[in-house]
N, C-alpha and C. Protein backbone atom coordinates (compact mmCIF):
# COMPACT_ATOMS: atom_id res chain seq x y z
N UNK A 1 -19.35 -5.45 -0.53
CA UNK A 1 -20.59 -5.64 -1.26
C UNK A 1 -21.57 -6.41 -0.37
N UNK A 2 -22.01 -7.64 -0.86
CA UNK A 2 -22.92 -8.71 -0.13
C UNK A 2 -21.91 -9.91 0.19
N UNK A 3 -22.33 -10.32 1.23
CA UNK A 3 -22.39 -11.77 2.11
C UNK A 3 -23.10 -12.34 2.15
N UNK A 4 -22.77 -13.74 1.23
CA UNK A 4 -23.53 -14.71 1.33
C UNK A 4 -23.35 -16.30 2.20
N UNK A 5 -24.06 -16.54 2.93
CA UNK A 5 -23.95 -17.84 3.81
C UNK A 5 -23.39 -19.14 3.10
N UNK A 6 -22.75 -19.82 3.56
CA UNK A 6 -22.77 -21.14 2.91
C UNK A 6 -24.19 -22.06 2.76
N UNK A 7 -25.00 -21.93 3.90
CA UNK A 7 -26.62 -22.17 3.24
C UNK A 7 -26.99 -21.87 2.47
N UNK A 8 -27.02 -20.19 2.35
CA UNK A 8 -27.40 -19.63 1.50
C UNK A 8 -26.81 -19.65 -0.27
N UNK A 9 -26.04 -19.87 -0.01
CA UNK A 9 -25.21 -20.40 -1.56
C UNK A 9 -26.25 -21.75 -2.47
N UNK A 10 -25.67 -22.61 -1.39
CA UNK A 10 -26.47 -24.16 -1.46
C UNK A 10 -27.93 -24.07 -1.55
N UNK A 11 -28.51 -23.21 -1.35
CA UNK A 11 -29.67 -22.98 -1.73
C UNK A 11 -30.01 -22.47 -2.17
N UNK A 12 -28.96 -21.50 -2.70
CA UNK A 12 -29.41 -20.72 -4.45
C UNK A 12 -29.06 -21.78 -5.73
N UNK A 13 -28.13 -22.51 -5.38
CA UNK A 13 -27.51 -23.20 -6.16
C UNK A 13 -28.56 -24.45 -6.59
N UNK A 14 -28.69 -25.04 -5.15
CA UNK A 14 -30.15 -25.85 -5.78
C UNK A 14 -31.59 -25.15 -6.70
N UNK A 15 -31.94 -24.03 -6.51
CA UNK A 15 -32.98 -23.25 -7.07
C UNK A 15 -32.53 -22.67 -8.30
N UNK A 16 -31.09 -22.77 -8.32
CA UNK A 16 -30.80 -22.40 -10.05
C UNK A 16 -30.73 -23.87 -10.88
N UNK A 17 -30.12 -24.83 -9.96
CA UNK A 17 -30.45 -26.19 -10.95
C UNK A 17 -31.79 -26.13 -11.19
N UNK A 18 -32.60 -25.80 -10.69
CA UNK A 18 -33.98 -26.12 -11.77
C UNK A 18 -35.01 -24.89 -12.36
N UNK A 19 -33.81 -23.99 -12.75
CA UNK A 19 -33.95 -22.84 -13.73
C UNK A 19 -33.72 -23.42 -15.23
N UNK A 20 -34.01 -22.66 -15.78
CA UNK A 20 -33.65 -22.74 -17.55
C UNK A 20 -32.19 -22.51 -17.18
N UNK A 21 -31.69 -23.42 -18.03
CA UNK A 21 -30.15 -23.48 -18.13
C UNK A 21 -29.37 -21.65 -18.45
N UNK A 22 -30.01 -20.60 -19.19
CA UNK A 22 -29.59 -20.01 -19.46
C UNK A 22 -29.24 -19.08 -18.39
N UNK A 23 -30.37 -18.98 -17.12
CA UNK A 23 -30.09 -18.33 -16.15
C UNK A 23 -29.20 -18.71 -15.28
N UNK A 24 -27.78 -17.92 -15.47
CA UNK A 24 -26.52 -18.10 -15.01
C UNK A 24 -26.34 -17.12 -13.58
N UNK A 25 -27.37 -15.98 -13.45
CA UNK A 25 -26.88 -15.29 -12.66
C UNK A 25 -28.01 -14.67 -11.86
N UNK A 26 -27.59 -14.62 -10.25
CA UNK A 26 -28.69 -14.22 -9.04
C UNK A 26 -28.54 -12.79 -8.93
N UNK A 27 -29.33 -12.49 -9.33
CA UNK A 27 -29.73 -11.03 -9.41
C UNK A 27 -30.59 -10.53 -7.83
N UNK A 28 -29.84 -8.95 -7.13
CA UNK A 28 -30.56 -8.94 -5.87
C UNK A 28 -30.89 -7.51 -6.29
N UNK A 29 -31.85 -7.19 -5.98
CA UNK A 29 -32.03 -5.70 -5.95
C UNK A 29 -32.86 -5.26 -4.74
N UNK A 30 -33.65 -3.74 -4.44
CA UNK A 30 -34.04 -3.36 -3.45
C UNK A 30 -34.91 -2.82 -4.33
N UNK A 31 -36.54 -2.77 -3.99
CA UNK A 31 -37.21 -1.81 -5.10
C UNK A 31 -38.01 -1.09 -3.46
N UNK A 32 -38.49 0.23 -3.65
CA UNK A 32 -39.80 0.78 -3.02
C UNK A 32 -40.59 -0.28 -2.91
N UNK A 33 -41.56 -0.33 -1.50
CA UNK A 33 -42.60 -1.33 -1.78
C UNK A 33 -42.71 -1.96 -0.27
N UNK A 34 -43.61 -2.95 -0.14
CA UNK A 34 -43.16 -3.87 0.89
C UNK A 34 -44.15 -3.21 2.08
N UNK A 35 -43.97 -3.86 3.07
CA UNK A 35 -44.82 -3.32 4.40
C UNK A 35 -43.97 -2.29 5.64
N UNK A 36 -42.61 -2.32 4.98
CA UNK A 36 -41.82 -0.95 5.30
C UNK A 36 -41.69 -0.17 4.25
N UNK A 37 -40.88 0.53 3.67
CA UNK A 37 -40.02 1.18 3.05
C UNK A 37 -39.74 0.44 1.30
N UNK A 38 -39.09 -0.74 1.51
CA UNK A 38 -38.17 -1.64 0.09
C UNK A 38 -38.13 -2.65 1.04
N UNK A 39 -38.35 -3.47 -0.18
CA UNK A 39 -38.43 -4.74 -0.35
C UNK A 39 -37.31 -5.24 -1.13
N UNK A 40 -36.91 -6.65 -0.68
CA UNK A 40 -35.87 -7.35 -1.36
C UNK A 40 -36.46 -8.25 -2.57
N UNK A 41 -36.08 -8.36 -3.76
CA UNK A 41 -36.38 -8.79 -4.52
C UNK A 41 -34.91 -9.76 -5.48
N UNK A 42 -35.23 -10.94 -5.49
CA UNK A 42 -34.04 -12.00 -5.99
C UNK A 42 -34.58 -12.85 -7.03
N UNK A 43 -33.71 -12.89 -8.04
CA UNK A 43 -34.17 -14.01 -9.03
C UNK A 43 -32.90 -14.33 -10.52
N UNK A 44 -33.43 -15.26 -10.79
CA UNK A 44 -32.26 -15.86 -11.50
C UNK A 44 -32.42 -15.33 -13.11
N UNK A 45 -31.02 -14.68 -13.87
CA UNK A 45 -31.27 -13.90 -14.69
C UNK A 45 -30.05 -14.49 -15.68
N UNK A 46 -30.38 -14.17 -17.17
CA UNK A 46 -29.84 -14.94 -18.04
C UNK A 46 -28.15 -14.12 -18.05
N UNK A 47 -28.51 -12.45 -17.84
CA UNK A 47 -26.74 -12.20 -18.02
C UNK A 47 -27.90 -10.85 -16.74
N UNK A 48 -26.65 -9.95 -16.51
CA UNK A 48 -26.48 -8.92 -16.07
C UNK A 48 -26.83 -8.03 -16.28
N UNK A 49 -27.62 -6.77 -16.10
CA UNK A 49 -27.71 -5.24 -16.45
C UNK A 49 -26.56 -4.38 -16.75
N UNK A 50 -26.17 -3.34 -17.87
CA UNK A 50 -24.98 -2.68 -17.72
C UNK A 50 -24.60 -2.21 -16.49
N UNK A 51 -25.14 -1.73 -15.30
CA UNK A 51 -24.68 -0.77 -14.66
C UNK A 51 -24.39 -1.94 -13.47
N UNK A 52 -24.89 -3.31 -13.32
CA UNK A 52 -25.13 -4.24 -12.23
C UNK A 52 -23.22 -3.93 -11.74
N UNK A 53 -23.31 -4.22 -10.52
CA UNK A 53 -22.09 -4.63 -10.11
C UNK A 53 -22.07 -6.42 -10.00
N UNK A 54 -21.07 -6.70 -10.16
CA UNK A 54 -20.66 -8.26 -10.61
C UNK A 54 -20.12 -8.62 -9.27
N UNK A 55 -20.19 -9.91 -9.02
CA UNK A 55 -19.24 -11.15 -8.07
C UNK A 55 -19.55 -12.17 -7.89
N UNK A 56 -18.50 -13.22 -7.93
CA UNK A 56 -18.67 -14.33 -7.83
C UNK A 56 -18.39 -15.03 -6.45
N UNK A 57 -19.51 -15.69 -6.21
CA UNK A 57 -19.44 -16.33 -4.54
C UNK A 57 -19.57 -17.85 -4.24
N UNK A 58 -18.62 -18.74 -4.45
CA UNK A 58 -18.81 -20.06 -4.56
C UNK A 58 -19.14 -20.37 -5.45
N UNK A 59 -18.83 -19.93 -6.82
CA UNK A 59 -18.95 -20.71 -8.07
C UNK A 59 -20.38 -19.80 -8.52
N UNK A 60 -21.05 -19.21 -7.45
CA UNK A 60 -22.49 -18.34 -8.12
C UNK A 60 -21.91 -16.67 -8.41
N UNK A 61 -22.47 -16.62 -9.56
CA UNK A 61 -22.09 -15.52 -9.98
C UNK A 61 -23.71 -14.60 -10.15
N UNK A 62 -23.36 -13.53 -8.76
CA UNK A 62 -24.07 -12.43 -8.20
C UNK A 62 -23.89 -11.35 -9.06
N UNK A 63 -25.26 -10.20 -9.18
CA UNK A 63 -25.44 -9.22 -10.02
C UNK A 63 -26.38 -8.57 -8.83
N UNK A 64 -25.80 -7.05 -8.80
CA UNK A 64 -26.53 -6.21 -7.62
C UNK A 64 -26.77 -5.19 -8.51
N UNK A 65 -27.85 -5.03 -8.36
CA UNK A 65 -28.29 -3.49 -9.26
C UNK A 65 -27.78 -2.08 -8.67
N UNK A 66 -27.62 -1.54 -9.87
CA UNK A 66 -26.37 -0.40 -8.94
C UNK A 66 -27.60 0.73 -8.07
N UNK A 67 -28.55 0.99 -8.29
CA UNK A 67 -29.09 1.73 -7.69
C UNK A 67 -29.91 1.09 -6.27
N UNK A 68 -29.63 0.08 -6.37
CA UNK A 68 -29.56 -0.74 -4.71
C UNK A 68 -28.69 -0.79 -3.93
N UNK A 69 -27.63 -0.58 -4.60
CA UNK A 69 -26.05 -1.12 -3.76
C UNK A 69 -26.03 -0.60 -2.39
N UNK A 70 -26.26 0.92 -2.41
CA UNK A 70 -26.15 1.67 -1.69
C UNK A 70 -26.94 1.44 -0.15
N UNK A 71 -28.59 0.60 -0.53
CA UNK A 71 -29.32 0.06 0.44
C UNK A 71 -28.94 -1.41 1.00
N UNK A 72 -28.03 -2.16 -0.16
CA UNK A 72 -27.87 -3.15 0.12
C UNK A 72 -26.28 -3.78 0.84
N UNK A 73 -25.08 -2.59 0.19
CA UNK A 73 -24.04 -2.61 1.04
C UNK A 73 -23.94 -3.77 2.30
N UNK A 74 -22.96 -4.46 2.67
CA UNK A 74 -22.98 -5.08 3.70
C UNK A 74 -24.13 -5.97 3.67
N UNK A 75 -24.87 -6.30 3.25
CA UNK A 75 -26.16 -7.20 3.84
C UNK A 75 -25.43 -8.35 3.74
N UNK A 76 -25.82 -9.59 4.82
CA UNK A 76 -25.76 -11.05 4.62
C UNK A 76 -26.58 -11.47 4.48
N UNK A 77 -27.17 -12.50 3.58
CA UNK A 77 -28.25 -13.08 3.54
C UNK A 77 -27.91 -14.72 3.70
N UNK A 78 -28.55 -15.21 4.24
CA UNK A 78 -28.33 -16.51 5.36
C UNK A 78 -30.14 -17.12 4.49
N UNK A 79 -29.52 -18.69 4.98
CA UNK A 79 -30.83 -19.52 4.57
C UNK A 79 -30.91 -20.38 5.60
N UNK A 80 -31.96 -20.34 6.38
CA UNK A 80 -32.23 -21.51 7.52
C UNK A 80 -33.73 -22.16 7.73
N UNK A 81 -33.46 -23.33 7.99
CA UNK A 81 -34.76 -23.78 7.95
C UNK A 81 -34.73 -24.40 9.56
N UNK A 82 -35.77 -23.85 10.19
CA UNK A 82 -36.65 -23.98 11.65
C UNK A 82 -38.29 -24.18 11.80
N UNK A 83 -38.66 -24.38 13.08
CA UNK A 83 -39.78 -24.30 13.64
C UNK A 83 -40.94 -23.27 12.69
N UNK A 84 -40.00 -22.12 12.11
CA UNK A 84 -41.14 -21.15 11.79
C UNK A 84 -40.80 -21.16 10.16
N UNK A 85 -40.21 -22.32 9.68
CA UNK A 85 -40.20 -22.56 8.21
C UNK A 85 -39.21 -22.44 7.52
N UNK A 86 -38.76 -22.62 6.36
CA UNK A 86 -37.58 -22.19 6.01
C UNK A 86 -37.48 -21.21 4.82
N UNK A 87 -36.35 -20.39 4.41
CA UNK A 87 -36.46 -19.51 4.30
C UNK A 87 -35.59 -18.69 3.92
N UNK A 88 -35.25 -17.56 3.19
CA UNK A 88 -33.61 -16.75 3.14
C UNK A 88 -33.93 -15.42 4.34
N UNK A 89 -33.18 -15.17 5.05
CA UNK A 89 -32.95 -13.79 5.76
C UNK A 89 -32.11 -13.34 5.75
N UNK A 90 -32.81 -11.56 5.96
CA UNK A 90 -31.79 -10.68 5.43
C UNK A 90 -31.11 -10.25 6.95
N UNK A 91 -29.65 -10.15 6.51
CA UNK A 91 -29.30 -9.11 7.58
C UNK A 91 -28.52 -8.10 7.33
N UNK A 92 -29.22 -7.21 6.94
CA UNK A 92 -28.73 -5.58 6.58
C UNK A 92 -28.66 -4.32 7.23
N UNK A 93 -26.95 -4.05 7.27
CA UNK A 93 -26.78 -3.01 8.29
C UNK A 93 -27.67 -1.83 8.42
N UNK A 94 -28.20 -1.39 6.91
CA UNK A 94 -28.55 -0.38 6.47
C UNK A 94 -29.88 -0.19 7.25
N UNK A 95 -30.28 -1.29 7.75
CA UNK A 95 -32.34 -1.22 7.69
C UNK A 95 -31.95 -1.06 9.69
N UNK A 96 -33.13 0.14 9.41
CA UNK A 96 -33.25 0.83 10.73
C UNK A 96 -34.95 0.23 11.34
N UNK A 97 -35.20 -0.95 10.62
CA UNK A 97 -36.76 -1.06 10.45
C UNK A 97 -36.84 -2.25 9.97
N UNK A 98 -37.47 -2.96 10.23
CA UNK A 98 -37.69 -4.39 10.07
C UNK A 98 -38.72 -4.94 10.02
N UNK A 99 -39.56 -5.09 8.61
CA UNK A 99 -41.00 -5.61 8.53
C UNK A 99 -41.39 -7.13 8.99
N UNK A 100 -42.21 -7.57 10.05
CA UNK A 100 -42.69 -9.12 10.44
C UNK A 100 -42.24 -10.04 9.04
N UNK A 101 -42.60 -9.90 8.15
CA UNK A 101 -42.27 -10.45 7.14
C UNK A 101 -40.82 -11.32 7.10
N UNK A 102 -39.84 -10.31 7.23
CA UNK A 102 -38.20 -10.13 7.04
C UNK A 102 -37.96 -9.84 5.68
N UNK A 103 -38.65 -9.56 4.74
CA UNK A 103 -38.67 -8.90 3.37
C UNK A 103 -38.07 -7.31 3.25
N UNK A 104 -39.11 -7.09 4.15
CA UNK A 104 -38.85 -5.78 4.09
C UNK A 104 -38.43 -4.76 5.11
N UNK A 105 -37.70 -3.42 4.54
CA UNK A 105 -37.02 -2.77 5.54
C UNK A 105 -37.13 -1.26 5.29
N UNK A 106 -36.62 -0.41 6.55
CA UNK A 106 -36.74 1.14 6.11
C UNK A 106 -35.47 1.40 6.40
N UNK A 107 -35.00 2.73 5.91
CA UNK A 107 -33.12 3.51 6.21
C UNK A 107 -33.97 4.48 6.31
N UNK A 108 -32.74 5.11 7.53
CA UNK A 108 -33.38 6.48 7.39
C UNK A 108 -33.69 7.41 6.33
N UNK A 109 -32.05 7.54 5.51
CA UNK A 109 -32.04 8.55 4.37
C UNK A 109 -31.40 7.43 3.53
N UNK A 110 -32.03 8.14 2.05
CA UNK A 110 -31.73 7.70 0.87
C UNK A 110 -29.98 8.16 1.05
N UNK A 111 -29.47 6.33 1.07
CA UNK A 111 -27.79 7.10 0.80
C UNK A 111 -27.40 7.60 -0.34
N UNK A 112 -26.15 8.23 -0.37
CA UNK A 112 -25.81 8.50 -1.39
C UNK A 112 -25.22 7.89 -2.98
N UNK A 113 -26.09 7.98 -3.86
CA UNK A 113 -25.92 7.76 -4.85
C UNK A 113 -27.33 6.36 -4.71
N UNK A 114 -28.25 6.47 -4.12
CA UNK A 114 -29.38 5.56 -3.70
C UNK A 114 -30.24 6.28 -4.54
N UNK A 115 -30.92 5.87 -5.66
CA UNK A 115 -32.18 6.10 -5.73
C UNK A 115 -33.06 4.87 -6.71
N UNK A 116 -33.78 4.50 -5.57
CA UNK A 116 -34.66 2.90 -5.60
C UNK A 116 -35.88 3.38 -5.97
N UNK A 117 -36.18 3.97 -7.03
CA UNK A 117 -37.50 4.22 -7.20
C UNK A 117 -38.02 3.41 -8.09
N UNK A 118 -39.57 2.76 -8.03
CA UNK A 118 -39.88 1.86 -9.12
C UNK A 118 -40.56 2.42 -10.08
């Protein structure tokens, strides 16, 4: 599925302590959009979508939308803070394309069972 950093945990974890208590779960998806192709889109959600795939990663319990999976497969997402700010980045096998941003990305072909349309 996804890889998440030990930064990156710790810094979801801090950004969900000061959520509404009800939002239990980090939701990642991939929508169309962005200055490539799809854009990553993350945020803290009270339960799950039926179709979400589920996991728990250091006590955070992750929800991937199933019609992302396919773009999102393998990604690590890492949190570091440097010279040029701090920040989550993606690193996804899938993206053949890489917007200045780091938001956003292109694949060649819609994989299979992929369809990210908004």
């Amino acid at each position: 599925m996804i890889h998440l950093s030990p930064t990156a945990v710790r810094e979801l974890n801090r950004i969900q302590s000061k959520q509404d208590a009800s939002a239990k779960w980090f939701r990642l998806k991939a929508e169309r959009g962005g200055c490539s192709q799809f854009v990553y889109e993350m945020a803290f959600v009270c339960a799950p979508q039926p179709d979400d795939r589920q996991c728990e990663c250091e006590g955070l319990n992750v929800a991937i939308d199933a019609a992302s999976l396919p773009y999102l497969e393998g990604l690590t997402l890492d949190y570091t803070e440097d010279l040029m700010g701090a920040g989550f980045r993606f690193r996804n096998p899938n993206a053949i394309q890489v917007c200045g941003c780091g938001n956003s990305f292109a694949v060649t072909e819609v994989p299979a069972g992929g369809d990210c349309a908004s």
